[in-house]
C-alpha atoms as a PDB file:
ATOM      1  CA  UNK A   1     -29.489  11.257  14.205  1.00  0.00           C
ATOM      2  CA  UNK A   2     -30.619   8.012  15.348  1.00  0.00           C
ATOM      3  CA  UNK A   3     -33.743   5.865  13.486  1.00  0.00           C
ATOM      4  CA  UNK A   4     -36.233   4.204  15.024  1.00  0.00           C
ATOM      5  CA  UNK A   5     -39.382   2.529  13.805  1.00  0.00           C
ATOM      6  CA  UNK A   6     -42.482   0.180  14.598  1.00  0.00           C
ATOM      7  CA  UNK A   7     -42.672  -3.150  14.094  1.00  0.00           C
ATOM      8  CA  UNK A   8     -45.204  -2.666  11.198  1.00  0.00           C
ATOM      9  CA  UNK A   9     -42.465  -1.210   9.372  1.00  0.00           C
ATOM     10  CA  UNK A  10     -40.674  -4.116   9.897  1.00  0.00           C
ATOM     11  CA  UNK A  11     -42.653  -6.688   8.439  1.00  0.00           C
ATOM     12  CA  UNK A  12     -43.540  -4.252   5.627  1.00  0.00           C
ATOM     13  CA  UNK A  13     -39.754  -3.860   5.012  1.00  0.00           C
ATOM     14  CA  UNK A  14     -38.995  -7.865   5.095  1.00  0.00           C
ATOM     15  CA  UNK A  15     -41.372  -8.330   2.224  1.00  0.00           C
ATOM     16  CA  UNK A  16     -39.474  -5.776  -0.079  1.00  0.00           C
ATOM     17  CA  UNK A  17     -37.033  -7.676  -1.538  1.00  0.00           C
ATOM     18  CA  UNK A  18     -36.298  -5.671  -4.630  1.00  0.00           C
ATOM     19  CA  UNK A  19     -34.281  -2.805  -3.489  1.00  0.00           C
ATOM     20  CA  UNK A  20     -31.226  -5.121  -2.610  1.00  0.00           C
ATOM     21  CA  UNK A  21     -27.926  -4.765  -4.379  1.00  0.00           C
ATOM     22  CA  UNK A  22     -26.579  -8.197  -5.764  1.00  0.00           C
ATOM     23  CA  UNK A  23     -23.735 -10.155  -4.557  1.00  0.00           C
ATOM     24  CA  UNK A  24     -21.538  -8.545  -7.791  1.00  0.00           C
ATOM     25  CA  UNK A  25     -22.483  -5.003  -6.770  1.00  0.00           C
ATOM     26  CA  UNK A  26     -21.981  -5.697  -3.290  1.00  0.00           C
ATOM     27  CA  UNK A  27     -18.421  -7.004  -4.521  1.00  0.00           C
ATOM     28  CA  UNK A  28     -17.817  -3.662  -6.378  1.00  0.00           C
ATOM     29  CA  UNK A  29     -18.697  -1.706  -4.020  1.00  0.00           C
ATOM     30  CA  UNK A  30     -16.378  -3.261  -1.512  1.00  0.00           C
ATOM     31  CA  UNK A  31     -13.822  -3.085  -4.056  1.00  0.00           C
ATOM     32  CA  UNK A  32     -14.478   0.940  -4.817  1.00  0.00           C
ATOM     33  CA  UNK A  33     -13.057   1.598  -1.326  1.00  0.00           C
ATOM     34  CA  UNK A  34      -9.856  -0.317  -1.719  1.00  0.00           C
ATOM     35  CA  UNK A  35      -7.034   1.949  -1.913  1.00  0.00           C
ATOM     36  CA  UNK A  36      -4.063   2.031  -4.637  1.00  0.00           C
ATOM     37  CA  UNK A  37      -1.156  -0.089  -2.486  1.00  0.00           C
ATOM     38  CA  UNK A  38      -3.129  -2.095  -0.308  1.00  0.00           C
ATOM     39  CA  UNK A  39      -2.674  -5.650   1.226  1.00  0.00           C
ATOM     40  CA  UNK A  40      -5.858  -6.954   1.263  1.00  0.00           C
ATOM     41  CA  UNK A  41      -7.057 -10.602   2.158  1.00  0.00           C
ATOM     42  CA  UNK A  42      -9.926 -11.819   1.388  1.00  0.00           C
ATOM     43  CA  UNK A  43     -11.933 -14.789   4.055  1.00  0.00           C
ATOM     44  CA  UNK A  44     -14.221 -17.110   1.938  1.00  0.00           C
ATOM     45  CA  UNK A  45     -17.631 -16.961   0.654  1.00  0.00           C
ATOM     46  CA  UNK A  46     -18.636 -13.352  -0.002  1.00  0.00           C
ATOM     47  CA  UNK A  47     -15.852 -12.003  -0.186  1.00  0.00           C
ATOM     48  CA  UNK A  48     -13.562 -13.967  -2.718  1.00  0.00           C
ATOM     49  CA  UNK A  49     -16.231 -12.061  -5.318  1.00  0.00           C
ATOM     50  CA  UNK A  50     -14.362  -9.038  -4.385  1.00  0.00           C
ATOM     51  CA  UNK A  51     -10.753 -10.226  -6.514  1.00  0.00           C
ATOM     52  CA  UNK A  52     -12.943 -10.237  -9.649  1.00  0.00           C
ATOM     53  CA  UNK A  53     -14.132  -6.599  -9.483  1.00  0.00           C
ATOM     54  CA  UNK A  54     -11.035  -4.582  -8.831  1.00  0.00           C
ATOM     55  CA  UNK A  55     -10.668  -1.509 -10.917  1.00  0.00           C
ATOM     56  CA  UNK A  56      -8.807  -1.616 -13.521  1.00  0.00           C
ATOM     57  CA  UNK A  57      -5.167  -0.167 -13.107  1.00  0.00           C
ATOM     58  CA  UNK A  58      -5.368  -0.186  -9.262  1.00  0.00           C
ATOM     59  CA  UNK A  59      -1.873  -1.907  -7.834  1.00  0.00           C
ATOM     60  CA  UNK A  60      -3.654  -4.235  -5.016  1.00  0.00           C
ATOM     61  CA  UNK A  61      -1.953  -7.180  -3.412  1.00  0.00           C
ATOM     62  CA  UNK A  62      -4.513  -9.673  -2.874  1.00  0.00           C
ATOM     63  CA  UNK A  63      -2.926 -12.251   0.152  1.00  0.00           C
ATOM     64  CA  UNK A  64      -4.871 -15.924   0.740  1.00  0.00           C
ATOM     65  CA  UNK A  65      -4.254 -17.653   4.086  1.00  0.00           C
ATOM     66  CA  UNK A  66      -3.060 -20.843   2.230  1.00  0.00           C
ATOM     67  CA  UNK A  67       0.055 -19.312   1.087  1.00  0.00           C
ATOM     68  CA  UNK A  68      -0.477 -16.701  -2.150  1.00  0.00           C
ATOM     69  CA  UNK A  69      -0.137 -13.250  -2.593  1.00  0.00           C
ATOM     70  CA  UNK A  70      -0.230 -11.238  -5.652  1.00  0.00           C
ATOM     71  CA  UNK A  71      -2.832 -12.957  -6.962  1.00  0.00           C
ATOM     72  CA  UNK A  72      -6.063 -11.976  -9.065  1.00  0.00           C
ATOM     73  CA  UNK A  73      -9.231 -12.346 -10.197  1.00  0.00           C
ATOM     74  CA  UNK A  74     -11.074 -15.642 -11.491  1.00  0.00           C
ATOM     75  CA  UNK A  75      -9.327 -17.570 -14.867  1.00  0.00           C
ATOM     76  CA  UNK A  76     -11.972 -18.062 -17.922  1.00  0.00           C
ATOM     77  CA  UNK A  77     -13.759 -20.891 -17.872  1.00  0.00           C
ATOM     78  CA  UNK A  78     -11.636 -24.084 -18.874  1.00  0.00           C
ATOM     79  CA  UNK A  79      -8.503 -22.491 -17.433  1.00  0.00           C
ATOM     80  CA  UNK A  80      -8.567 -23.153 -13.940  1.00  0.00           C
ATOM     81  CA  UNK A  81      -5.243 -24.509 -12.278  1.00  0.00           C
ATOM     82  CA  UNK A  82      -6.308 -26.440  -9.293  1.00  0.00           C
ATOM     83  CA  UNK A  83      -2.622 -25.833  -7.886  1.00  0.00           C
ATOM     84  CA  UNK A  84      -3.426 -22.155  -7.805  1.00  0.00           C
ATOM     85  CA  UNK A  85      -6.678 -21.422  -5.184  1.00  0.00           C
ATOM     86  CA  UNK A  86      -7.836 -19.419  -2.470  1.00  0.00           C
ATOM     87  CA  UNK A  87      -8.349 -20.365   0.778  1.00  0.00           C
ATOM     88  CA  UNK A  88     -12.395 -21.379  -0.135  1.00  0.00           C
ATOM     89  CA  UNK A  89     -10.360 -23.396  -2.597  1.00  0.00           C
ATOM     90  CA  UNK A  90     -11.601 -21.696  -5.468  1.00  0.00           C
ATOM     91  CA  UNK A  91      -9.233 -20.943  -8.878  1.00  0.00           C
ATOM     92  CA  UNK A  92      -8.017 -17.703  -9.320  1.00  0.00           C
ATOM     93  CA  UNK A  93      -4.927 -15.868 -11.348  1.00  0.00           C
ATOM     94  CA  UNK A  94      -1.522 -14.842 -10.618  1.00  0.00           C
ATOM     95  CA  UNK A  95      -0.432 -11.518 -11.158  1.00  0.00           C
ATOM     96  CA  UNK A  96       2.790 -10.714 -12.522  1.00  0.00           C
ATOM     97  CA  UNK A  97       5.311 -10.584  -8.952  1.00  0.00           C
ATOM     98  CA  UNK A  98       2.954 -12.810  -7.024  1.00  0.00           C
ATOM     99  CA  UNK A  99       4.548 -15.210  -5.309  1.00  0.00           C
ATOM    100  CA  UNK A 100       4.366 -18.238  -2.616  1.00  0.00           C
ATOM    101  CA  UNK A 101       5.106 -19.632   0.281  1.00  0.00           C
ATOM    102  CA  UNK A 102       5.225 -21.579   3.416  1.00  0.00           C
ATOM    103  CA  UNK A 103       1.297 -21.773   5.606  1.00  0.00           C
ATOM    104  CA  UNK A 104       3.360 -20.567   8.851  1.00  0.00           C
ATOM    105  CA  UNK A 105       4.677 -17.727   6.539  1.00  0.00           C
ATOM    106  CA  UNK A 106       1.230 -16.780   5.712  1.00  0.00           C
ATOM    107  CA  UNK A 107       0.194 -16.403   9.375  1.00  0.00           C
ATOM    108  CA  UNK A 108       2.834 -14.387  10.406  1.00  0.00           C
ATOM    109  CA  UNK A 109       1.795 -11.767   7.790  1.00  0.00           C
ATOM    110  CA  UNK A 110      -2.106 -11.981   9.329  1.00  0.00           C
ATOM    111  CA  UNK A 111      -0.798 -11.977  12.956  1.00  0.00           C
ATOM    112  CA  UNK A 112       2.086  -9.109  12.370  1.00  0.00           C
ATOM    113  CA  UNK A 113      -0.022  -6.295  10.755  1.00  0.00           C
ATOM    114  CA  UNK A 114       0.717  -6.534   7.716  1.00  0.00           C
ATOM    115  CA  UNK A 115      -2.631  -6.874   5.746  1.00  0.00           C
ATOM    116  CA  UNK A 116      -4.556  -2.916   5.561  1.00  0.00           C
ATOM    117  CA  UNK A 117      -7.499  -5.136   5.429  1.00  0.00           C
ATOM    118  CA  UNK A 118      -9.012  -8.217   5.378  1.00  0.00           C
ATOM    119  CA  UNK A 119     -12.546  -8.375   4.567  1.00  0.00           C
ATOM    120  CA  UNK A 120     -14.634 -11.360   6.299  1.00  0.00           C
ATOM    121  CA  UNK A 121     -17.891 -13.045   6.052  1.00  0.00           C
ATOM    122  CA  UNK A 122     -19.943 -13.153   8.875  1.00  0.00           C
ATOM    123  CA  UNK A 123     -23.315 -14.747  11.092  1.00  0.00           C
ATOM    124  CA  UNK A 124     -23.509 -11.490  13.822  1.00  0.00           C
ATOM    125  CA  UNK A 125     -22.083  -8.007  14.150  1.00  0.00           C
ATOM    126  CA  UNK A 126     -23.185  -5.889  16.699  1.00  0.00           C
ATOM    127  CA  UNK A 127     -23.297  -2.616  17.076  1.00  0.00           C
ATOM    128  CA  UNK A 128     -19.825  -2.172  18.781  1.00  0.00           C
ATOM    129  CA  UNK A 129     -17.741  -3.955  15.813  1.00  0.00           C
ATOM    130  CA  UNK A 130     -18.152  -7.529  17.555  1.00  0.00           C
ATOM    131  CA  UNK A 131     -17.582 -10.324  15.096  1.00  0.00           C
ATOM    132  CA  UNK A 132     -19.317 -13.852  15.270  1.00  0.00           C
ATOM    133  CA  UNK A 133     -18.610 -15.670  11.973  1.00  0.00           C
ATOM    134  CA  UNK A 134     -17.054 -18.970  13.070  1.00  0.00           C
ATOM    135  CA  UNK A 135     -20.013 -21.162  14.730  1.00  0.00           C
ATOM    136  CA  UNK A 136     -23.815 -20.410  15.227  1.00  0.00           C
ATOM    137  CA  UNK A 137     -23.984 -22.346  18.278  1.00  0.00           C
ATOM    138  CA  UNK A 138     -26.563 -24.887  17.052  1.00  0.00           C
ATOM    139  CA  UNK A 139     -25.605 -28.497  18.040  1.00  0.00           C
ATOM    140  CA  UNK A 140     -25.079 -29.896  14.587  1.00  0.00           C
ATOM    141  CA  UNK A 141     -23.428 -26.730  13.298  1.00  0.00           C
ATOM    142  CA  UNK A 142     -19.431 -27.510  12.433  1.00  0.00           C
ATOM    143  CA  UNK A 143     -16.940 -24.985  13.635  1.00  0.00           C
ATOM    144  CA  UNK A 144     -14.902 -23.482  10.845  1.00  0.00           C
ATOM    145  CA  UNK A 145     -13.080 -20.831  12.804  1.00  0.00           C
ATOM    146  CA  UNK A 146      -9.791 -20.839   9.780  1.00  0.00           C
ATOM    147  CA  UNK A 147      -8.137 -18.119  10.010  1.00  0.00           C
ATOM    148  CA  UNK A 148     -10.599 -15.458  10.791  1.00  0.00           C
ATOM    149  CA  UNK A 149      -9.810 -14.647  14.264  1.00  0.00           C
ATOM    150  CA  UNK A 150      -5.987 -14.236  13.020  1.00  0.00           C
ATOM    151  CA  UNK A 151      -7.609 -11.314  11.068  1.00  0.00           C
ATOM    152  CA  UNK A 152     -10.044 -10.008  13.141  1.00  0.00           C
ATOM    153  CA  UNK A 153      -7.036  -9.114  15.371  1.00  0.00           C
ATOM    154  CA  UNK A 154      -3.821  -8.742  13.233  1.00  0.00           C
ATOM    155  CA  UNK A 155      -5.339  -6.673  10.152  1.00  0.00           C
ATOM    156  CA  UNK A 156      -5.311  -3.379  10.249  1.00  0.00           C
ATOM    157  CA  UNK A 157      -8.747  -2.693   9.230  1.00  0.00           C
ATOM    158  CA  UNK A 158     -11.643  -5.894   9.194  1.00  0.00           C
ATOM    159  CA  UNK A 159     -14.224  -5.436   6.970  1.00  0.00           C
ATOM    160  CA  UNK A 160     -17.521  -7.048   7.069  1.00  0.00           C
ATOM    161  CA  UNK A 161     -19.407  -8.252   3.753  1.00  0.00           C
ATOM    162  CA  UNK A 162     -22.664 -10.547   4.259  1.00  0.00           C
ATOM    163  CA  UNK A 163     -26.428 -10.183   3.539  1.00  0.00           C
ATOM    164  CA  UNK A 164     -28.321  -8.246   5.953  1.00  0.00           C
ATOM    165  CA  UNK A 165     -30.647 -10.497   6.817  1.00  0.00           C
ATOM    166  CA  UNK A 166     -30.750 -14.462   7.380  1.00  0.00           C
ATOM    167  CA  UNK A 167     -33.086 -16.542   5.320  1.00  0.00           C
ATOM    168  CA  UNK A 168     -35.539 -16.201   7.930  1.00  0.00           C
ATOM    169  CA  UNK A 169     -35.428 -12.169   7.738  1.00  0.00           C
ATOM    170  CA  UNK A 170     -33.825 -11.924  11.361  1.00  0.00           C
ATOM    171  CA  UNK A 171     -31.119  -9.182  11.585  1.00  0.00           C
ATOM    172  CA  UNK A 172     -27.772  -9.897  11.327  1.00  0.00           C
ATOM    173  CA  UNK A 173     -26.664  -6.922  12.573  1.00  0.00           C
ATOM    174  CA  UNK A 174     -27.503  -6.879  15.879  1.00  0.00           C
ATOM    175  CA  UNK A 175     -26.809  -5.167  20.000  1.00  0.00           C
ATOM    176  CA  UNK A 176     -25.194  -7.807  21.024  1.00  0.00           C
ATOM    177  CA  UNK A 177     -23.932 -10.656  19.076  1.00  0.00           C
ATOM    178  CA  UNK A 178     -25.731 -14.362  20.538  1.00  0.00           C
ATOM    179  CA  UNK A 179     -23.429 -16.370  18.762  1.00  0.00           C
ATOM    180  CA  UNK A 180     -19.757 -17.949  20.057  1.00  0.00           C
ATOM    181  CA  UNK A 181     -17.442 -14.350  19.554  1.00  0.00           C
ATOM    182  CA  UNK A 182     -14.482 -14.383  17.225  1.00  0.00           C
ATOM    183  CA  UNK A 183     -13.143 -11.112  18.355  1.00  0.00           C
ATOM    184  CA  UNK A 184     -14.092  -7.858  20.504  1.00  0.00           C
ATOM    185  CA  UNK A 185     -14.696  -4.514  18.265  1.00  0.00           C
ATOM    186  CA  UNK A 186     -12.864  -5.350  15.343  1.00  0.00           C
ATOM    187  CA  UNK A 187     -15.411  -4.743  12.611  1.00  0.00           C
ATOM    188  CA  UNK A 188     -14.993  -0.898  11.554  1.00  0.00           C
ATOM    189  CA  UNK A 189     -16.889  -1.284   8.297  1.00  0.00           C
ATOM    190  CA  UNK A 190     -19.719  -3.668   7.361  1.00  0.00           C
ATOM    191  CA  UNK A 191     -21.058  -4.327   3.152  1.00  0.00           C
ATOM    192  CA  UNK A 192     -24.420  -5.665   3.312  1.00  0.00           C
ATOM    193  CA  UNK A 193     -26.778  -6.124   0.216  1.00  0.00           C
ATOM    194  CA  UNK A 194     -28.846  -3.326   1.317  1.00  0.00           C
ATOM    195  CA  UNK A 195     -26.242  -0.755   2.755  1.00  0.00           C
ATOM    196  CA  UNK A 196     -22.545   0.110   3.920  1.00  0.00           C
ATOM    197  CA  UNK A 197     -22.495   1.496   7.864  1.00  0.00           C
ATOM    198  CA  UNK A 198     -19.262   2.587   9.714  1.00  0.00           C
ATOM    199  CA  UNK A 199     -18.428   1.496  13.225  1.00  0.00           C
ATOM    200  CA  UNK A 200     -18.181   4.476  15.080  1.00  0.00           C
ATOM    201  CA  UNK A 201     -18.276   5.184  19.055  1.00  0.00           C
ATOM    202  CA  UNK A 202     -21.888   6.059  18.791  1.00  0.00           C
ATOM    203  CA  UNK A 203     -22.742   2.469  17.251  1.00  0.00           C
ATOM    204  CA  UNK A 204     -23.498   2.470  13.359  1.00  0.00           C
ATOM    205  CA  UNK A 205     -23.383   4.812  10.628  1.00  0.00           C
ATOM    206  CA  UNK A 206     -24.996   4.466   7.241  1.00  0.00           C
ATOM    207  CA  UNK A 207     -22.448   6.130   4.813  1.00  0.00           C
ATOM    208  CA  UNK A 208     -24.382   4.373   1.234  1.00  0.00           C
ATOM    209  CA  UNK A 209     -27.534   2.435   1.151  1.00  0.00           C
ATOM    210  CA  UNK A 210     -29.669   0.889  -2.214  1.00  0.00           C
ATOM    211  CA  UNK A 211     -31.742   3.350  -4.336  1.00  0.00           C
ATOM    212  CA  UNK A 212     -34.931   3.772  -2.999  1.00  0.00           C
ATOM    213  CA  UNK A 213     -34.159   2.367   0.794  1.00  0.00           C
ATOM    214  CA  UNK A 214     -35.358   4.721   3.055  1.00  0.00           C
ATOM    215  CA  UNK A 215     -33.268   5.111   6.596  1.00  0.00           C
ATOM    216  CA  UNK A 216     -36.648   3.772   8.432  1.00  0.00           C
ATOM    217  CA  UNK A 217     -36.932   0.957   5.996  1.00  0.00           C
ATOM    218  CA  UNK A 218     -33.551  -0.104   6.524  1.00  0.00           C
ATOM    219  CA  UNK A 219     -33.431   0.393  10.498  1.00  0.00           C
ATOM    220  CA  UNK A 220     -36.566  -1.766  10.117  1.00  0.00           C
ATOM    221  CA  UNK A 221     -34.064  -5.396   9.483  1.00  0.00           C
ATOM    222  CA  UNK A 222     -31.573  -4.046  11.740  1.00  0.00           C
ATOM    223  CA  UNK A 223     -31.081  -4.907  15.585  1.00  0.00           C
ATOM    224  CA  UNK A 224     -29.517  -1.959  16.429  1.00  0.00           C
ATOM    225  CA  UNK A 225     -30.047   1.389  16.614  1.00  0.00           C
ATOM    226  CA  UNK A 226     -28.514   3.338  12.681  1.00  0.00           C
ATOM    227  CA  UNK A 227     -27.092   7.094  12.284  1.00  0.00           C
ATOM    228  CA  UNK A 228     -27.757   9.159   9.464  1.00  0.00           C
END
């Protein structure tokens, strides 16, 4: 079934700002669907929450552009290693058989599918799985493409975890992305603070949304047409 509603609904649904799941439970939640064995990488921002809310138990290889993998969640307080980061540069652990190596190592992994999935921030999705998280277009915006579009296309799976909204309360999630492309349909899953939707040939599917979010509320910050 496909949602539509009015633009009342819209500004009514911009000004509710409590039913939105925080950028912890957004991490869990991302982290719920990661399977037992996975490679996973992890782009920065966002997602680098996700390494800190892995269940417990779960045998996940966590893979960083700069040259890690293996590696786990934040250290305590006081017992950061500087030689040890992400690629956000961030401090994190290393589990035990983690290991690593050489940059152009790293990038043969992303480009030779051999991360399940790598989970990326983003400005735009559309409704086909388009990806725009690299540049906004605006003239004193600095590109930071990294190593996303090395993802986007050698991963096995991208997923998508960003707020739902901008600042402003325009859609992120949009028909058509306006902003410079990193890849073509590559999104098949996107986390926002207010929902989790499925790329599917029909355009979007909402598979979990907050408590107390109705399906016209959230269609209401979206730009493109949501299935129940």
């Amino acid at each position: 079934m496909t949602i539509t509603t009015q633009p009342s609904e819209a500004v009514a649904t911009r000004a509710h700002a409590s039913v939105r799941w925080s950028r912890d439970d957004m991490a869990r939640r991302v982290a719920r669907d990661i399977a037992e064995g996975m490679v996973v990488n992890l782009g920065i921002g966002l997602p680098t929450l996700v390494a800190n809310h892995l269940p417990p138990g779960r045998e996940v290889m966590m893979q960083s552009e700069n040259g890690v993998i293996g590696f786990g969640p934040a250290p305590a307080p006081g017992e950061e290693d500087y030689d040890l980061i992400n690629a956000g540069k961030q401090p994190v652990t290393l589990r035990p058989g983690g290991a690593f190596f050489h940059h152009a190592d790293s990038f043969a992994m992303m480009r030779g599918g051999h991360i399940d999935v790598c989970v990326l921030g983003a400005f735009q999705v559309s409704g086909a799985g388009d990806l725009a998280n690299w540049h906004t277009g605006a003239p004193d915006a600095i590109p930071a493409v990294g190593g996303a579009m090395d993802l986007a296309t050698g991963a096995r799976r991208t997923w998508v975890m960003m707020e739902h909204t901008t600042k402003a309360g325009e859609p992120k999630i949009v028909e058509s992305c306006t902003y410079p492309l990193t890849g073509l349909a590559c999104v098949s899953r996107i986390y926002t603070d207010l929902a989790v939707l499925d790329v599917i040939p029909e355009g979007l599917r909402v598979i979990d949304r907050c408590e107390g979010l109705t399906m016209a509320a959230l269609q209401a910050v979206t730009g493109t047409a949501l299935r129940d």
